[in-house]
C-alpha atoms as a PDB file:
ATOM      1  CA  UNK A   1     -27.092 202.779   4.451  1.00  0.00           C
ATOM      2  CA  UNK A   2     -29.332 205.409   5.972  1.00  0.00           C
ATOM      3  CA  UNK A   3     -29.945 205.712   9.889  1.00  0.00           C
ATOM      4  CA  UNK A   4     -32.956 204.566   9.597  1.00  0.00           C
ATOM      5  CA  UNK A   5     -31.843 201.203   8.301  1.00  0.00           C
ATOM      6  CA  UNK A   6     -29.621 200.538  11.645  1.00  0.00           C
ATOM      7  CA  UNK A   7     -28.781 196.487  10.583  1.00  0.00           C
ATOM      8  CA  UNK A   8     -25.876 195.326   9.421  1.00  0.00           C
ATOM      9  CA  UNK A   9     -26.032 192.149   7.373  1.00  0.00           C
ATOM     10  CA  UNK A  10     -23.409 189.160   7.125  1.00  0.00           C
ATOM     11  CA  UNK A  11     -24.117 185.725   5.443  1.00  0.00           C
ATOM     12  CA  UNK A  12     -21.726 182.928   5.614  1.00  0.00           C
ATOM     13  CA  UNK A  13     -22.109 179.605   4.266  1.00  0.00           C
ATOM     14  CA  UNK A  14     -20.669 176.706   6.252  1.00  0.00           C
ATOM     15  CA  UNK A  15     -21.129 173.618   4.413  1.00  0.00           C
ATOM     16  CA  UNK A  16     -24.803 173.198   3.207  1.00  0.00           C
ATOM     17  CA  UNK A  17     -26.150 175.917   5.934  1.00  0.00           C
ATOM     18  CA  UNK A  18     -26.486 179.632   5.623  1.00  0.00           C
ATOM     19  CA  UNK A  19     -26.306 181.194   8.414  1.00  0.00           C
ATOM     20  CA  UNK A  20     -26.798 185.089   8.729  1.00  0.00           C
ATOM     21  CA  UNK A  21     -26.159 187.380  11.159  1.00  0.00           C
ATOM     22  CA  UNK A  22     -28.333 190.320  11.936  1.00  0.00           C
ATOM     23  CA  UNK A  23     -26.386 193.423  14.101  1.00  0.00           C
ATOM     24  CA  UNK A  24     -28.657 196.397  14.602  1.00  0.00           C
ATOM     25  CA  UNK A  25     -32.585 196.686  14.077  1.00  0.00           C
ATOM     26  CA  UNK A  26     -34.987 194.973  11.923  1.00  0.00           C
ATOM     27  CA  UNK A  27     -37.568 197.360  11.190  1.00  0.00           C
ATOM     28  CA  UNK A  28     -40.155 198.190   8.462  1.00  0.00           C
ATOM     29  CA  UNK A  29     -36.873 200.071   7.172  1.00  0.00           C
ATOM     30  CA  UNK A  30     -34.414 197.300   7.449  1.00  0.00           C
ATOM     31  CA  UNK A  31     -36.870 194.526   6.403  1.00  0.00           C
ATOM     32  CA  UNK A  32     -36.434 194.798   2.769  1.00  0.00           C
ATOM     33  CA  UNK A  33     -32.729 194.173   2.771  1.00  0.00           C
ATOM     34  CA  UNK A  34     -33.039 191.284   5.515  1.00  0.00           C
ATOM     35  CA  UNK A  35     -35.676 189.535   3.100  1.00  0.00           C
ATOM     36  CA  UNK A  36     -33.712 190.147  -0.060  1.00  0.00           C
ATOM     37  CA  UNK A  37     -30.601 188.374   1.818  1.00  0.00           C
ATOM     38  CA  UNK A  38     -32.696 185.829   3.087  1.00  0.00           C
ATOM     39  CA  UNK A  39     -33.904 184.733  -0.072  1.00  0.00           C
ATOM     40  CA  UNK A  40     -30.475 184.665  -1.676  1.00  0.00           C
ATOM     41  CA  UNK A  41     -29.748 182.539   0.886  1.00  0.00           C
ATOM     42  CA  UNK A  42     -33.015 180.076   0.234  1.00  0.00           C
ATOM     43  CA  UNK A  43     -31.569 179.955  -3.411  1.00  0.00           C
ATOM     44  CA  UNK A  44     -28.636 178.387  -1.982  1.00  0.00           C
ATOM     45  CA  UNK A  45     -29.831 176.433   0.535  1.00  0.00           C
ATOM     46  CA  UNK A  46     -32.762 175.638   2.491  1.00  0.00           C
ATOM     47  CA  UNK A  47     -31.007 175.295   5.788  1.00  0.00           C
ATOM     48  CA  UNK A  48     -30.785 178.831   7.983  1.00  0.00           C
ATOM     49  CA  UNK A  49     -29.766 179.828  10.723  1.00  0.00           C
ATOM     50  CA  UNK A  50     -30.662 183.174  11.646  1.00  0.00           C
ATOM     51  CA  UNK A  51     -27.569 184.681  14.249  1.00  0.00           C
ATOM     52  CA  UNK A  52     -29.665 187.294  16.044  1.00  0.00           C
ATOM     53  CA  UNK A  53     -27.243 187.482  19.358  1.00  0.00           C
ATOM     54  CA  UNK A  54     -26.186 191.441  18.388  1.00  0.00           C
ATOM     55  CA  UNK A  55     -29.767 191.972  17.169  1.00  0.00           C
ATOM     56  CA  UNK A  56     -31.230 195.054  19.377  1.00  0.00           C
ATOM     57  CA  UNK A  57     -34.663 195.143  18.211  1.00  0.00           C
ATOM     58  CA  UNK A  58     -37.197 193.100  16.094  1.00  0.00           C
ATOM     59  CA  UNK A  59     -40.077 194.811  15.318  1.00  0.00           C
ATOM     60  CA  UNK A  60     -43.625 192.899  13.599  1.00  0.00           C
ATOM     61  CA  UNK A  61     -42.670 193.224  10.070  1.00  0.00           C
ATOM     62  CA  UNK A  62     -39.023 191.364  10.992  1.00  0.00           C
ATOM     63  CA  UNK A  63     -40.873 189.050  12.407  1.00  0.00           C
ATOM     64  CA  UNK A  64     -43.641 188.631   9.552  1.00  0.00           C
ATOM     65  CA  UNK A  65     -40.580 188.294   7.102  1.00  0.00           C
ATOM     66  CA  UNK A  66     -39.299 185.474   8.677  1.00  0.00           C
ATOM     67  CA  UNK A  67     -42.244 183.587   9.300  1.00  0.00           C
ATOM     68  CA  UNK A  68     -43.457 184.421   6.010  1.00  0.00           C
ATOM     69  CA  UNK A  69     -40.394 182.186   4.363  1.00  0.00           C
ATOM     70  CA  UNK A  70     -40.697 179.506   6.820  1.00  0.00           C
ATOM     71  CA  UNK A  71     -43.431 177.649   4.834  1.00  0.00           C
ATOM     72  CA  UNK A  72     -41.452 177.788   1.405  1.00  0.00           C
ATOM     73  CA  UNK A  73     -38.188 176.850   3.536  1.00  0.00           C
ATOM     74  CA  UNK A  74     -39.797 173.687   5.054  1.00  0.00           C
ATOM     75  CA  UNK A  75     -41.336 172.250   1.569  1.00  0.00           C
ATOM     76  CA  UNK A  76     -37.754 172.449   0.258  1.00  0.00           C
ATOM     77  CA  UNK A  77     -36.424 170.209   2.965  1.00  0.00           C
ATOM     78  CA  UNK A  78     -35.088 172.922   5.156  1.00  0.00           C
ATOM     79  CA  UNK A  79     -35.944 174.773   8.100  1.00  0.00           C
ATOM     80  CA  UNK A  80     -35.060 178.279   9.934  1.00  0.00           C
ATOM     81  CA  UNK A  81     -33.196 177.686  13.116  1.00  0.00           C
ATOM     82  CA  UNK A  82     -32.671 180.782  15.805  1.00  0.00           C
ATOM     83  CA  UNK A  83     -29.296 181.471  17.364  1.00  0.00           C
ATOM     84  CA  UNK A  84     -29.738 184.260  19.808  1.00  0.00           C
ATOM     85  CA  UNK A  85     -27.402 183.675  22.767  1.00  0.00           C
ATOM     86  CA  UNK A  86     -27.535 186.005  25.539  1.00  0.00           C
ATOM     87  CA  UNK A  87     -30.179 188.296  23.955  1.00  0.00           C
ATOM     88  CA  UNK A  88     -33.112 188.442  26.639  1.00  0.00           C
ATOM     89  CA  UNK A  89     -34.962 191.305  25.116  1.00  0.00           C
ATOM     90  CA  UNK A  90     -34.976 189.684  21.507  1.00  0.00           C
ATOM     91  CA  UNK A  91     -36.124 186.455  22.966  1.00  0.00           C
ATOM     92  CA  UNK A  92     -38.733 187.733  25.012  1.00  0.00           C
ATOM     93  CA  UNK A  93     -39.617 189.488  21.664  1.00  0.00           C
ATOM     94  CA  UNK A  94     -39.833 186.019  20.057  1.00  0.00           C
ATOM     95  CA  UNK A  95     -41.485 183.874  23.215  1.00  0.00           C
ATOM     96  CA  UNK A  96     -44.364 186.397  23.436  1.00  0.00           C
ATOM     97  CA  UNK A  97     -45.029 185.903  20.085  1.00  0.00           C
ATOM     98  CA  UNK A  98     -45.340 182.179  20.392  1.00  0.00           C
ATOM     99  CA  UNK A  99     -41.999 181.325  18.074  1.00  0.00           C
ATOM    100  CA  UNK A 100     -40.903 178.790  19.746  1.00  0.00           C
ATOM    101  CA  UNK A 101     -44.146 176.757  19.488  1.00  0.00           C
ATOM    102  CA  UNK A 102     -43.351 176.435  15.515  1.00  0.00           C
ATOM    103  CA  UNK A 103     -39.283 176.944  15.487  1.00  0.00           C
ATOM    104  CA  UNK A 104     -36.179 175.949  17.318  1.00  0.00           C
ATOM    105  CA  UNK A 105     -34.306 178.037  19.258  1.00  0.00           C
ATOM    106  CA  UNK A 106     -30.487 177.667  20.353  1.00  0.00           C
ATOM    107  CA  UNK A 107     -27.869 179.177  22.913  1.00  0.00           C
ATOM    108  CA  UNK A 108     -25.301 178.055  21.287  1.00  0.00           C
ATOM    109  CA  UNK A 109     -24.496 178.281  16.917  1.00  0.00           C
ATOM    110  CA  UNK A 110     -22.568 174.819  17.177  1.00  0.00           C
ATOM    111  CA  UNK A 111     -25.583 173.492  18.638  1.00  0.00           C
ATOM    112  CA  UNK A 112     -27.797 174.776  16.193  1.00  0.00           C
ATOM    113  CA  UNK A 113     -25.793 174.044  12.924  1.00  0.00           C
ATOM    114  CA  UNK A 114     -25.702 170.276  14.597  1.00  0.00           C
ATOM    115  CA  UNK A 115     -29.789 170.034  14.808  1.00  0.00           C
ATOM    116  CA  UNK A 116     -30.198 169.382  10.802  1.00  0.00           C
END
């Protein structure tokens, strides 16, 4: 992994939910690895929740990869849910960007992985 890249990936699947966690920066660099794991995940199942608490920056093209899967995600009876617990920066990111308007975000993973 190049500097450049500066995310660190993990998926875990806990029951019929995927949930992966994001530790670094999702930039136009990282983006390509982020959207290849979140479509193996999709493949699996259509229920995500994206772990972004250790996330340190999101950049437009993160942002445009997630929303860009949210469509395809919904039609197949899932959704993308937002864990990002104690991350003000990340979720100011989000909020300014009017995220929460179209997605569900939680301060706590149990929480989330309860909503569907």
């Amino acid at each position: 992994m190049s500097n450049k890249t500066n995310l660190k990936i993990n998926k875990e699947l806990r029951g019929d939910i995927c949930i992966i966690k994001l530790n670094g920066s999702l930039n136009a660099y990282s983006s390509p690895e982020f959207e290849e794991e979140l479509k193996k995940c999709i493949n699996e199942t259509p229920k995500i929740i994206l772990d972004l608490k250790e996330l340190e920056y999101i950049s437009s093209i993160g942002l445009g990869v997630i929303i860009g899967y949210l469509e395809e995600i919904r039609e197949k009876g899932g959704d993308i849910k937002i864990y990002i617990e104690n991350n003000p920066v990340i979720k100011e990111i989000f909020e300014i960007t009017g995220f929460p308007k179209i997605m569900s975000f939680f301060e706590n993973l149990e929480d989330a992985i309860q909503s569907f």
